[in-house]
C-alpha atoms as a PDB file:
ATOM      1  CA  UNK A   1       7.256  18.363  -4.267  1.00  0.00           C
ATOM      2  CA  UNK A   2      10.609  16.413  -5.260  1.00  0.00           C
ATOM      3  CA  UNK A   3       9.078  12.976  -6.096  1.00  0.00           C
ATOM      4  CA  UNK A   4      11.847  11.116  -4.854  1.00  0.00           C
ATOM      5  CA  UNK A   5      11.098  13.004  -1.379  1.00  0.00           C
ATOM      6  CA  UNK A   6       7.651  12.428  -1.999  1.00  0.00           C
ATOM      7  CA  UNK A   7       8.019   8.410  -2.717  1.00  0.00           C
ATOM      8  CA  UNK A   8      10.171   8.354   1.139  1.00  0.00           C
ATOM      9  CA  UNK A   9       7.402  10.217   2.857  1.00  0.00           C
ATOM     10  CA  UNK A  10       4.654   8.042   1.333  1.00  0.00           C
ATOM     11  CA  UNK A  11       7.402   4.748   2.810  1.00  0.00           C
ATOM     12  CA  UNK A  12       7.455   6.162   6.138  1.00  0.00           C
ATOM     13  CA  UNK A  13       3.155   6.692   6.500  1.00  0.00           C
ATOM     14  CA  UNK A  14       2.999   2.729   4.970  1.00  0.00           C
ATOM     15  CA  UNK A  15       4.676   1.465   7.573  1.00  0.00           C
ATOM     16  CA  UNK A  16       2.728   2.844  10.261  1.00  0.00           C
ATOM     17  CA  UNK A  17      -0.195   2.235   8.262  1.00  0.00           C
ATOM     18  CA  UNK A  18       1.053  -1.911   8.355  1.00  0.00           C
ATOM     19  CA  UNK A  19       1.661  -1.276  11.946  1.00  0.00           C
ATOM     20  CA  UNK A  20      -1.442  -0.399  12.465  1.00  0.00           C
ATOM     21  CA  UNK A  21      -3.383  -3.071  10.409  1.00  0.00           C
ATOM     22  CA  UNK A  22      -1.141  -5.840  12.636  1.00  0.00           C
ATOM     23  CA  UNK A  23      -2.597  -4.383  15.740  1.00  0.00           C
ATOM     24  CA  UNK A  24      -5.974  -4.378  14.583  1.00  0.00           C
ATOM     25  CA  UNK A  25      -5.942  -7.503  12.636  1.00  0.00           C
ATOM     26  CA  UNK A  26      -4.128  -9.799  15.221  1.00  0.00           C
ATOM     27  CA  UNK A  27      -6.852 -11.787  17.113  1.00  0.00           C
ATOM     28  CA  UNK A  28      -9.926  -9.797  15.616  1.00  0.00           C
ATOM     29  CA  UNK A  29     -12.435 -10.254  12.418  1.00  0.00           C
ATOM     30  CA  UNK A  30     -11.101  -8.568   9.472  1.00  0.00           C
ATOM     31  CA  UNK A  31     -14.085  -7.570   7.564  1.00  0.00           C
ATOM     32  CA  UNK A  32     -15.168  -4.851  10.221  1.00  0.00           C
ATOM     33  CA  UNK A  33     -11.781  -3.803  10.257  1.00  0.00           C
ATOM     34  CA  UNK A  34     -11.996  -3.201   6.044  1.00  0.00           C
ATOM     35  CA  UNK A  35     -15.233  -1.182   6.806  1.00  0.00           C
ATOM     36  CA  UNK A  36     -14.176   1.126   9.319  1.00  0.00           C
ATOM     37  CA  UNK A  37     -11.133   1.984   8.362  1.00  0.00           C
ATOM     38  CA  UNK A  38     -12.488   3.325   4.820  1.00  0.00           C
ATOM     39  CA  UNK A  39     -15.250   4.504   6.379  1.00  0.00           C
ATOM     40  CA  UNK A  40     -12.654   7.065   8.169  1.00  0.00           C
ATOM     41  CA  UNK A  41     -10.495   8.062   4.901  1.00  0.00           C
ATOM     42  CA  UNK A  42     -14.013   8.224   2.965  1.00  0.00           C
ATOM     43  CA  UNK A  43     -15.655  10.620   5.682  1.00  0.00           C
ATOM     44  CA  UNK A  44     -12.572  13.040   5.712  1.00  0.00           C
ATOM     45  CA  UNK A  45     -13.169  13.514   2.013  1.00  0.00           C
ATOM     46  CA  UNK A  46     -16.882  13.452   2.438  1.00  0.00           C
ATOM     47  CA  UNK A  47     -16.352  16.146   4.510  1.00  0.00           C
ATOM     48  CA  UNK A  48     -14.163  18.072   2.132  1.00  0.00           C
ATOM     49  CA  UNK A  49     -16.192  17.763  -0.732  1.00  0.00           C
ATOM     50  CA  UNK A  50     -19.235  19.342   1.386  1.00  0.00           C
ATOM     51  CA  UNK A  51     -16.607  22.312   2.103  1.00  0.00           C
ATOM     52  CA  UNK A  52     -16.132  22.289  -1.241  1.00  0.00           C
ATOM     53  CA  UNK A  53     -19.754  22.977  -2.548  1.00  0.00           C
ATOM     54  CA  UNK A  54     -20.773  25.363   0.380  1.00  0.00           C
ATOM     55  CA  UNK A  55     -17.627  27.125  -0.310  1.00  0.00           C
ATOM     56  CA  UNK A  56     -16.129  27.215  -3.427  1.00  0.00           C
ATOM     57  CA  UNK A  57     -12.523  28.345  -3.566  1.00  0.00           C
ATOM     58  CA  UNK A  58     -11.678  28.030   0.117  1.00  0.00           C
ATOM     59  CA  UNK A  59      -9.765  24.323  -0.140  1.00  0.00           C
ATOM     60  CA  UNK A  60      -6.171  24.594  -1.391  1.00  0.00           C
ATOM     61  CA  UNK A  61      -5.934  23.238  -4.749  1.00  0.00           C
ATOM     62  CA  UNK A  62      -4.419  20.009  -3.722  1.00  0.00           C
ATOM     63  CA  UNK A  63      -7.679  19.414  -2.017  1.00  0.00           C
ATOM     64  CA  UNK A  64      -9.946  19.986  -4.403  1.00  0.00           C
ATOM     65  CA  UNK A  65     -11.808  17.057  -6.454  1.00  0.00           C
ATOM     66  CA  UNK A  66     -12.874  17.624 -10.276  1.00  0.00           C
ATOM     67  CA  UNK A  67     -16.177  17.039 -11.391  1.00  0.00           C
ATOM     68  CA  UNK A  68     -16.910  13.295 -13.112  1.00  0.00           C
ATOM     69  CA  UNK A  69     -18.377  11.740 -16.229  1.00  0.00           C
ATOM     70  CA  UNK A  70     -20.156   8.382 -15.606  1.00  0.00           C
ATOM     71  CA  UNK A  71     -17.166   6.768 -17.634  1.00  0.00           C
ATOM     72  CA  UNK A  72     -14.679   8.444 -15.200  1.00  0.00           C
ATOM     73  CA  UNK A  73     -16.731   7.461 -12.233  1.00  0.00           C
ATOM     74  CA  UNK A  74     -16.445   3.873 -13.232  1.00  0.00           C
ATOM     75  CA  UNK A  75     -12.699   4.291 -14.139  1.00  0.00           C
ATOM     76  CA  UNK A  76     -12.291   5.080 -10.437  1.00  0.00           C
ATOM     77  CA  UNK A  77     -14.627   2.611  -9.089  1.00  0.00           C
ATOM     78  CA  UNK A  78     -12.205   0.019 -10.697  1.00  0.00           C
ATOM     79  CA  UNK A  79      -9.353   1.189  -9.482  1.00  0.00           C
ATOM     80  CA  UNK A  80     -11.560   0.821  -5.890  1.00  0.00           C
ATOM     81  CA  UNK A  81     -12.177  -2.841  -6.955  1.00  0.00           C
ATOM     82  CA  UNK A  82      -8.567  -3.558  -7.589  1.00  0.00           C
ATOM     83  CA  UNK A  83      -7.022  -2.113  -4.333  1.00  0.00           C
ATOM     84  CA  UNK A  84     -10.409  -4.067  -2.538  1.00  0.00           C
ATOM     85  CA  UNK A  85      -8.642  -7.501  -4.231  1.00  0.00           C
ATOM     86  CA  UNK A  86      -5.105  -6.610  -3.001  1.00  0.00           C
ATOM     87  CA  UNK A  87      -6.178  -5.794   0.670  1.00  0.00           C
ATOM     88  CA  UNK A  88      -8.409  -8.944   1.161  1.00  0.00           C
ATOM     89  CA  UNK A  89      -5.017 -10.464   0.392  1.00  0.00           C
ATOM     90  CA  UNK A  90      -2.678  -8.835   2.481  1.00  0.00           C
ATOM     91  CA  UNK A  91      -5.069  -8.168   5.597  1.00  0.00           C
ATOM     92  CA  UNK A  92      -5.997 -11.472   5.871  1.00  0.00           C
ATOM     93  CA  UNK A  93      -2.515 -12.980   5.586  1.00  0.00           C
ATOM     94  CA  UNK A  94      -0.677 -10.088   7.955  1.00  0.00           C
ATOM     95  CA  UNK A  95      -3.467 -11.316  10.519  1.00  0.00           C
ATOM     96  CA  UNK A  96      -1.591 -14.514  10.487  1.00  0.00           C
ATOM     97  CA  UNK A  97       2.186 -13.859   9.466  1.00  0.00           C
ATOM     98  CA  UNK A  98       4.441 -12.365  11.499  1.00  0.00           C
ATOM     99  CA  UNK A  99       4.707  -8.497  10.369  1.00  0.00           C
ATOM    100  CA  UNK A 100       8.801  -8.724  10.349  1.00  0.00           C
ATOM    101  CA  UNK A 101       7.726 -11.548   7.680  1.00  0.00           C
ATOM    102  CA  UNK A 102       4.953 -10.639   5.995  1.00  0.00           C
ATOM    103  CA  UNK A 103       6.054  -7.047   5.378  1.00  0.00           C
ATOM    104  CA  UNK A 104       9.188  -7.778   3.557  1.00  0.00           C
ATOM    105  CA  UNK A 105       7.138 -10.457   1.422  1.00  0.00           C
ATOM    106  CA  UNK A 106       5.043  -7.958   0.403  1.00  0.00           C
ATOM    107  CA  UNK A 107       7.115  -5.736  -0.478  1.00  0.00           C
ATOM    108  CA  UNK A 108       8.372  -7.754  -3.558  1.00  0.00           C
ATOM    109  CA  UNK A 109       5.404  -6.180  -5.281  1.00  0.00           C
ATOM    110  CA  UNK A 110       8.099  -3.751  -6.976  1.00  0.00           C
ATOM    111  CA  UNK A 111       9.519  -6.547  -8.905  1.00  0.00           C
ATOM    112  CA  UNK A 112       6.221  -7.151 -10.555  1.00  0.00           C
ATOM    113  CA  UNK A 113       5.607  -3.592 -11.069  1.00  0.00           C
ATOM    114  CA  UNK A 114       9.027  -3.444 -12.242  1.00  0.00           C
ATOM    115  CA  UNK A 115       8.132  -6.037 -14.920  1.00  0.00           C
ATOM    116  CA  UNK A 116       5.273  -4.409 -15.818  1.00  0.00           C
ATOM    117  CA  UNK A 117       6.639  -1.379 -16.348  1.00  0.00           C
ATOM    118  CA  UNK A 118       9.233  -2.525 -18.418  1.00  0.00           C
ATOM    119  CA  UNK A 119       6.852  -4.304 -20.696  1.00  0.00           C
ATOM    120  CA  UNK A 120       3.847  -2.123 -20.508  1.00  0.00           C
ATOM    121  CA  UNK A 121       5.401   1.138 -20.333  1.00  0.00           C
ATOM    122  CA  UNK A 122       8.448   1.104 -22.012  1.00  0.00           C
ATOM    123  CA  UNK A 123      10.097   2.524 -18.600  1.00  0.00           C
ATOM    124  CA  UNK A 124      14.483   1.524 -18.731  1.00  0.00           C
ATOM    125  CA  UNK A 125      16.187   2.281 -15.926  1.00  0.00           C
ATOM    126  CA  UNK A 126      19.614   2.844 -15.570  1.00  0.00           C
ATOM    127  CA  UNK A 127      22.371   0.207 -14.812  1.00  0.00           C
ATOM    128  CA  UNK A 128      22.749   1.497 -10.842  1.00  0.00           C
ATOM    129  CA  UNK A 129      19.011   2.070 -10.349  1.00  0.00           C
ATOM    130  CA  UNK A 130      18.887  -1.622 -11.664  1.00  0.00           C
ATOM    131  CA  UNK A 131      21.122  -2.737  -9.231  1.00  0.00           C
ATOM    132  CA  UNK A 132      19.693  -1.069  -6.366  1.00  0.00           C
ATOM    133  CA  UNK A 133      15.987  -2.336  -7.472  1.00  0.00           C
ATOM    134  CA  UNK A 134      17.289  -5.413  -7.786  1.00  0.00           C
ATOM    135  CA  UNK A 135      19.578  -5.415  -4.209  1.00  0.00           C
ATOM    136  CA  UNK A 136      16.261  -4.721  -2.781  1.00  0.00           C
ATOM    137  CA  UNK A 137      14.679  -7.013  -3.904  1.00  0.00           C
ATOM    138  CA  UNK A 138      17.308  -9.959  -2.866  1.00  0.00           C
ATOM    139  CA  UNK A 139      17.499  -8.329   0.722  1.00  0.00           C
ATOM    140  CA  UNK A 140      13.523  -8.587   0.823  1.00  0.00           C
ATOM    141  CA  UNK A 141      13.636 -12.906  -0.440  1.00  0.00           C
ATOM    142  CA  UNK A 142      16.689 -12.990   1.931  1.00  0.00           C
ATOM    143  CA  UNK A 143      14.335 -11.387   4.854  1.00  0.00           C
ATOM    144  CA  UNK A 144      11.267 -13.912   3.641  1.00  0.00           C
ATOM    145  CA  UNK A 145      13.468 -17.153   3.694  1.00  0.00           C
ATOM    146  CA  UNK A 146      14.019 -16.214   7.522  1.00  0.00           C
ATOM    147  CA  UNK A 147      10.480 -17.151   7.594  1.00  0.00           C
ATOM    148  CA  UNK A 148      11.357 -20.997   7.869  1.00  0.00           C
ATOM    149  CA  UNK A 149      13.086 -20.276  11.206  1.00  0.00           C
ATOM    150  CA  UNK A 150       9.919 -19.373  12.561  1.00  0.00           C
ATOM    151  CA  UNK A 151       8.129 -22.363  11.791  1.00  0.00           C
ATOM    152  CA  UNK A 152       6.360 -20.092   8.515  1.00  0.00           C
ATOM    153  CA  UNK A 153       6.949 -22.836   5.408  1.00  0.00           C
ATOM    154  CA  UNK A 154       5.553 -20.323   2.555  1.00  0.00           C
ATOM    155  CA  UNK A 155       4.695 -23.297  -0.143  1.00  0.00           C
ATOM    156  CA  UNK A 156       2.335 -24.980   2.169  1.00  0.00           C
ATOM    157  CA  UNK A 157       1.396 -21.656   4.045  1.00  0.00           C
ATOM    158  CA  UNK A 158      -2.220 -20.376   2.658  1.00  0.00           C
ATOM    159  CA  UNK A 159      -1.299 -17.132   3.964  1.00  0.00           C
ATOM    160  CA  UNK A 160       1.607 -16.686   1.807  1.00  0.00           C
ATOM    161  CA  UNK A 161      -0.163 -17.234  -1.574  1.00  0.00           C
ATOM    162  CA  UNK A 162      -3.183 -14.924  -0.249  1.00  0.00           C
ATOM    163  CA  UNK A 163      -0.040 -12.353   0.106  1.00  0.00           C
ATOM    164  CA  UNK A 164       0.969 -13.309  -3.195  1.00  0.00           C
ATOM    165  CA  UNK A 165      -2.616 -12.535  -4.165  1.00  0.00           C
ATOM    166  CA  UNK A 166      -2.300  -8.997  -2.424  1.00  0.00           C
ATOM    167  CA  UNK A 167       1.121  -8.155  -4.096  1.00  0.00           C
ATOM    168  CA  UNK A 168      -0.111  -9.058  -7.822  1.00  0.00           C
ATOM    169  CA  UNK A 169      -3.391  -6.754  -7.099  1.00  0.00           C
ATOM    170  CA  UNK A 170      -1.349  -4.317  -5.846  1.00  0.00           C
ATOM    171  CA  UNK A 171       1.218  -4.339  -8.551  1.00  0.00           C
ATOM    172  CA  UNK A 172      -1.558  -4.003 -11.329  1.00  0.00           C
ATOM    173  CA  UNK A 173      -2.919  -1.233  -8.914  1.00  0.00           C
ATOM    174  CA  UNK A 174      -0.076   0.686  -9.419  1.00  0.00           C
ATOM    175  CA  UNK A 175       0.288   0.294 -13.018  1.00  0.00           C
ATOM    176  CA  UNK A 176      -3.230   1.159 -13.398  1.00  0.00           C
ATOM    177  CA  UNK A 177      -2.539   4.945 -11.164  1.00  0.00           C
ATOM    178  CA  UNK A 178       0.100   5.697 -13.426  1.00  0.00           C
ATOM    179  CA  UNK A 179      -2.604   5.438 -16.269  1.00  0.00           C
ATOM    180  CA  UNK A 180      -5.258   7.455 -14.514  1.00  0.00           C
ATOM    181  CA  UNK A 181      -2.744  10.096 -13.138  1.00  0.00           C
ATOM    182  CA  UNK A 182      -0.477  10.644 -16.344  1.00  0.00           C
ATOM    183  CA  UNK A 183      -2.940   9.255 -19.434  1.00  0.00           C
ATOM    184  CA  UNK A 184      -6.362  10.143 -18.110  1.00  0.00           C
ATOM    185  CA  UNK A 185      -5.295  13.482 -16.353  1.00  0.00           C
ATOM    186  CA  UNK A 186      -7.238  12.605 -13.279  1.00  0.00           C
ATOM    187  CA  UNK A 187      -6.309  15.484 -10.249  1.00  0.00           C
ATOM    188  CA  UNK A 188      -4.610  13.520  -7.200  1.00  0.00           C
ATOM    189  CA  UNK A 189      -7.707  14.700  -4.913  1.00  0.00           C
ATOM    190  CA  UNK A 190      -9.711  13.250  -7.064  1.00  0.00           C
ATOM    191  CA  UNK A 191      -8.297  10.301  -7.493  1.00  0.00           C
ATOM    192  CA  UNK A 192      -8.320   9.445  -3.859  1.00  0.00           C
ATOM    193  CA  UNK A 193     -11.581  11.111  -2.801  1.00  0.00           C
ATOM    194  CA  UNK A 194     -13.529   8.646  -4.890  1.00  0.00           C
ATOM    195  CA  UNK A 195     -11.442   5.471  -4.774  1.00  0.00           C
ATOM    196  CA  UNK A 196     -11.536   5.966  -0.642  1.00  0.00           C
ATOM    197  CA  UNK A 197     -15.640   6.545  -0.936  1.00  0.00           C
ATOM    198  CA  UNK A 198     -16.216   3.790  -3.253  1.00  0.00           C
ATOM    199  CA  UNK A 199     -13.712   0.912  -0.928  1.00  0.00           C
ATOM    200  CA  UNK A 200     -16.572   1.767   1.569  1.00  0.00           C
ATOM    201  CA  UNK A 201     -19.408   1.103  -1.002  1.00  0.00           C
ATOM    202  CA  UNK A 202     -17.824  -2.472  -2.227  1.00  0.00           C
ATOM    203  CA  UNK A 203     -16.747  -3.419   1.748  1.00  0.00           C
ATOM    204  CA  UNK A 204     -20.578  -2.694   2.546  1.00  0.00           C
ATOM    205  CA  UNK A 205     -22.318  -5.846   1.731  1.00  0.00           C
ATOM    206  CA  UNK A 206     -19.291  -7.853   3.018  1.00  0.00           C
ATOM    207  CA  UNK A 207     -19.800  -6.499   6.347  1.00  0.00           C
ATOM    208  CA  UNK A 208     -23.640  -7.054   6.522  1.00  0.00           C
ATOM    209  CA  UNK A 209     -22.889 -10.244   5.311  1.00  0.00           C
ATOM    210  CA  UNK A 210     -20.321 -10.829   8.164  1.00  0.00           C
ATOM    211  CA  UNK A 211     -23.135  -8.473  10.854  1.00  0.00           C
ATOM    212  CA  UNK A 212     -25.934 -11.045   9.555  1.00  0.00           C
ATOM    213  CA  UNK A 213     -23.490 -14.115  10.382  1.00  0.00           C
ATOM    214  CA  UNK A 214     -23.471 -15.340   6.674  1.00  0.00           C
ATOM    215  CA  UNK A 215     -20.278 -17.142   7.191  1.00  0.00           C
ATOM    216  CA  UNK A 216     -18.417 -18.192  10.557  1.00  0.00           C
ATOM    217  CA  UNK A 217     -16.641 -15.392  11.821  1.00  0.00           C
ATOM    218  CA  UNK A 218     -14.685 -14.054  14.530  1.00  0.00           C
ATOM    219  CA  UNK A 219     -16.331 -11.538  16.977  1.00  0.00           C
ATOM    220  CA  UNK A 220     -15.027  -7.852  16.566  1.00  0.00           C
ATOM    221  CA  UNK A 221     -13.531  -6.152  18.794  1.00  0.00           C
ATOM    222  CA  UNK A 222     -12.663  -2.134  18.648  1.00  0.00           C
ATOM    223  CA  UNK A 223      -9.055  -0.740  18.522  1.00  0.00           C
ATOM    224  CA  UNK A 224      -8.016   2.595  18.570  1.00  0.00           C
ATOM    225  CA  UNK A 225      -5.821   1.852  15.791  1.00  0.00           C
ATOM    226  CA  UNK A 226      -8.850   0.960  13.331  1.00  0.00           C
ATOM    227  CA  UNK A 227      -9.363   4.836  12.068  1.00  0.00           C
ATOM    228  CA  UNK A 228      -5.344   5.175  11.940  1.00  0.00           C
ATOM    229  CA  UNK A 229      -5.053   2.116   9.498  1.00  0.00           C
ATOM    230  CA  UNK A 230      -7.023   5.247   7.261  1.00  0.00           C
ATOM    231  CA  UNK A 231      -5.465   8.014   8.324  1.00  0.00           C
ATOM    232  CA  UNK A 232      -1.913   6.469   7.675  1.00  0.00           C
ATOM    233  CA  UNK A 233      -3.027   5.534   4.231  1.00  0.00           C
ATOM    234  CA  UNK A 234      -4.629   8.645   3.261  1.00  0.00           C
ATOM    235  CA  UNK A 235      -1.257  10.400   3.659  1.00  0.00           C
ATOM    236  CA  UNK A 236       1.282   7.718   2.519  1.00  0.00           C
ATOM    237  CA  UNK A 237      -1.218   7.544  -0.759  1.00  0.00           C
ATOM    238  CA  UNK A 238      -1.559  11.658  -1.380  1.00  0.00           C
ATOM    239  CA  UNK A 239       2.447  11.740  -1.104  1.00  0.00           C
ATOM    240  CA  UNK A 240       2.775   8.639  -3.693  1.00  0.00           C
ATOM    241  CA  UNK A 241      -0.329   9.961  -5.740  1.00  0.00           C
ATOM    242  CA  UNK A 242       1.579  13.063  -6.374  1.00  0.00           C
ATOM    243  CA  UNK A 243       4.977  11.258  -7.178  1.00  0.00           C
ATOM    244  CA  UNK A 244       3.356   8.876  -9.958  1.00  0.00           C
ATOM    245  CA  UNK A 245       2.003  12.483 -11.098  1.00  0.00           C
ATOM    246  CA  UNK A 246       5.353  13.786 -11.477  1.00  0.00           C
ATOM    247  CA  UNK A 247       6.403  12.987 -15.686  1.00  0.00           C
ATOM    248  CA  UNK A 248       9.904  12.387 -14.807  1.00  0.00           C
ATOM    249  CA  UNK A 249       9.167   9.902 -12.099  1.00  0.00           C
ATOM    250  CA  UNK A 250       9.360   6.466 -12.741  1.00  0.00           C
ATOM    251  CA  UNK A 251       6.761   4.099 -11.546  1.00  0.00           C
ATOM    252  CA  UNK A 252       9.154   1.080 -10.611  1.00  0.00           C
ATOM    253  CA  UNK A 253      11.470   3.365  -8.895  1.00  0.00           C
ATOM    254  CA  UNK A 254       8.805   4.945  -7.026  1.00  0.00           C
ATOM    255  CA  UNK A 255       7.419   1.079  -6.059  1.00  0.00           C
ATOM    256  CA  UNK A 256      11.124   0.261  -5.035  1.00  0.00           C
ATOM    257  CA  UNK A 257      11.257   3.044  -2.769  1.00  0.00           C
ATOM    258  CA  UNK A 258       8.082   3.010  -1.302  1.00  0.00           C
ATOM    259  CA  UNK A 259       8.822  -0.400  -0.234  1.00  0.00           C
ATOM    260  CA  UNK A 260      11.054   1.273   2.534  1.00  0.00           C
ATOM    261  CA  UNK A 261       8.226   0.728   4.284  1.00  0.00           C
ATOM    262  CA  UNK A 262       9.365  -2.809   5.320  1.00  0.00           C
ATOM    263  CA  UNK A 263      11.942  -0.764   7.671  1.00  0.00           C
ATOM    264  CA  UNK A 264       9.283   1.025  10.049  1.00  0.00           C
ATOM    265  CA  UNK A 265       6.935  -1.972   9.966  1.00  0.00           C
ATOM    266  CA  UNK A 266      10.039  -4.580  10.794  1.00  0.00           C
ATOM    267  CA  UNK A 267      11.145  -2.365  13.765  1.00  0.00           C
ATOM    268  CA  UNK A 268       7.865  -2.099  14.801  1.00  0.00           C
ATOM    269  CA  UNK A 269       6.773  -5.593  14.592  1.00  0.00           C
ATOM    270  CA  UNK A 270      10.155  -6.008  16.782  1.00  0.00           C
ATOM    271  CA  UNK A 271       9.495  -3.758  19.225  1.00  0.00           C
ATOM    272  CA  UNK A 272       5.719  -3.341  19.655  1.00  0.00           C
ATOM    273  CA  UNK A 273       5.246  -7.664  18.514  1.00  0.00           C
ATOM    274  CA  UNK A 274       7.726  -8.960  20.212  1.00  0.00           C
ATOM    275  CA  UNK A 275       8.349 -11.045  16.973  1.00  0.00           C
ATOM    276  CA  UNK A 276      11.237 -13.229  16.528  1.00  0.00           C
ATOM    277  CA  UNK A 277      14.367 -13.512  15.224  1.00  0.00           C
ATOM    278  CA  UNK A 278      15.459  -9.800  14.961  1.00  0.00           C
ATOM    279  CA  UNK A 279      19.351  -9.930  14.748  1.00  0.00           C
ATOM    280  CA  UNK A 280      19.229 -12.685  12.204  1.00  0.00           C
ATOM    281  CA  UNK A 281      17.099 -10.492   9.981  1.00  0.00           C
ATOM    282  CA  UNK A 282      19.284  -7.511  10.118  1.00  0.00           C
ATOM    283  CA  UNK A 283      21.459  -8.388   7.602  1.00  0.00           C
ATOM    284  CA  UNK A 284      18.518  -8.865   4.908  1.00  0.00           C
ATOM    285  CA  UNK A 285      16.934  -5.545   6.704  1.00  0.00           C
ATOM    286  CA  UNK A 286      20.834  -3.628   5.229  1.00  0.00           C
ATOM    287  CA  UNK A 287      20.671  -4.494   2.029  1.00  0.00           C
ATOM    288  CA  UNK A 288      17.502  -2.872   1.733  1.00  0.00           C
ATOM    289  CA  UNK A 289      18.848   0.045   2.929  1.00  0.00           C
ATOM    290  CA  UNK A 290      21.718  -0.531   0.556  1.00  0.00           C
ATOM    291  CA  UNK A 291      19.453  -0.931  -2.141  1.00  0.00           C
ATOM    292  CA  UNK A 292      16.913   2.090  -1.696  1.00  0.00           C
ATOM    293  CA  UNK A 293      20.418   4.594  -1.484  1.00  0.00           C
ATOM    294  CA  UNK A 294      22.129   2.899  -4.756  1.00  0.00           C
ATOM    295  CA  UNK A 295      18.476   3.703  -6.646  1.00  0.00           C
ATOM    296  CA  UNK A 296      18.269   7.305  -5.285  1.00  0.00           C
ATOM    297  CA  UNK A 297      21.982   7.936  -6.510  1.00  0.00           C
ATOM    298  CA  UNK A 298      21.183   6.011  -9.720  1.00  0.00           C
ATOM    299  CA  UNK A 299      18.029   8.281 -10.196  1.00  0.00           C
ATOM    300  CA  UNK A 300      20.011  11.349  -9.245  1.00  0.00           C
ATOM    301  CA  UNK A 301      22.173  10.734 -12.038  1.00  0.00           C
ATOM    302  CA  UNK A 302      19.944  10.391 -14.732  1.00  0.00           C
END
């Protein structure tokens, strides 16, 4: 699969999968929500992997998970612990934030990754995928300043730093797939069959903690789109999986264009929220648009 095609597919399933996590966030306690939404992605690849040892050789090959050291095991179970960090920080805060806000703040996550790549990497992208990286990421602090209009003032909003939080987890998550996928030689499949099963084993003891009443906590309350908050996820993150697998992709393009995401979850904060504010966004909501077609020309002329 064309990476670049791959990258926009994994965009389109992130949005829904933030459109989802508003709707069951909004109003409800989180920590059941962690638990059993990764206790749907975890059971589909449960299930696989018992298809897989009753019958060997019926899964397609992009379904099949490779066996583990205890070193690898662990390798994954960090990458688990890292993505765990990044979602206490971005579930938590899109529970409060606006989605046509905290989407787009988010999304600025490329920028780190971008930095990180850059430095870590050695990655150097061309002048017009620079510019369109970096016309994204002005249309996405031109979207968050909007924020003020709606009463959100992000230096004295806890929410925003525990986004912040999120983004600089998921940044180093990202960083730390392109490591596992293109250094280690871990198989997508496997990849995502264990870090899905092992979110469930570190979201555990949170949740009996929250079941026991540990802590004060909201009640729960179940909404269909709990197991879709998974589902959405499990195929925006095989699509990306497989474009940070690609050699010739890069991983702060890929981040860039993933963050297209920000357009299905603003019209759907518009349109299923009600949220505020929509017209005077659109501008900031164009030059991401603008920004994600200069990269894909830049890339296609490398």
């Amino acid at each position: 699969m064309n990476w670049i095609l791959a990258t926009l597919l994994s965009a389109f399933f992130l949005g829904l999968y933030d459109l989802c996590t508003k709707h069951s966030v909004r109003g409800n306690a989180v920590t059941p929500v962690f638990f059993f939404s990764t206790l749907t992605g975890a059971l589909v690849w449960a299930g696989l992997l018992t298809v897989q040892a009753v019958h060997p050789g019926c899964l397609p090959a992009t379904l099949v998970t490779d066996p583990l050291t205890l070193k690898q095991h662990l390798q994954l179970l960090l990458k688990s612990t890292i993505v765990a960090a990044s979602w206490i920080g971005t579930y938590y805060a899109l529970k409060h934030l606006p989605l046509s806000l905290g989407a787009p703040i988010r999304a600025t996550s490329p920028l780190l990754v971008l930095f990180g790549a850059v430095i870590f990497l050695g990655e150097r992208p061309n002048w017009l995928e620079t510019v369109g990286i970096l016309t994204t990421l002005a249309s996405f602090v031109g979207l968050s300043i909007a924020g003020r209009r709606e009463g959100v003032h992000f230096t004295r909003n806890k929410w925003f730093w525990f986004l912040i939080m999120g983004n600089i987890f998921g940044a180093v998550s990202s960083l730390y797939d392109r490591y596992l996928l293109n250094t280690l030689h871990f198989s997508v499949p496997t990849v995502q069959c264990w870090f899905s099963i092992y979110l469930v084993v570190l979201f555990t003891p949170f949740t009996l903690g929250w079941k026991l009443r540990l802590w004060p906590r909201n009640e729960f309350q179940w909404r269909w789109t709990i197991p879709f908050i998974s589902l959405a996820l499990l195929v925006a993150d095989y699509a990306y999986f497989w474009a940070m697998r690609n050699p010739d992709a890069l991983v702060s393009i890929v981040m860039s264009l993933r963050r297209a995401s920000t357009l299905v979850a603003f019209a759907g904060g518009l349109y299923f929220f009600h949220e505020l504010n929509g017209w005077k966004k659109l501008p900031a909501v164009l030059g991401i648009l603008a920004g994600i077609i200069l990269t894909i020309i830049g890339r296609a002329t490398h």
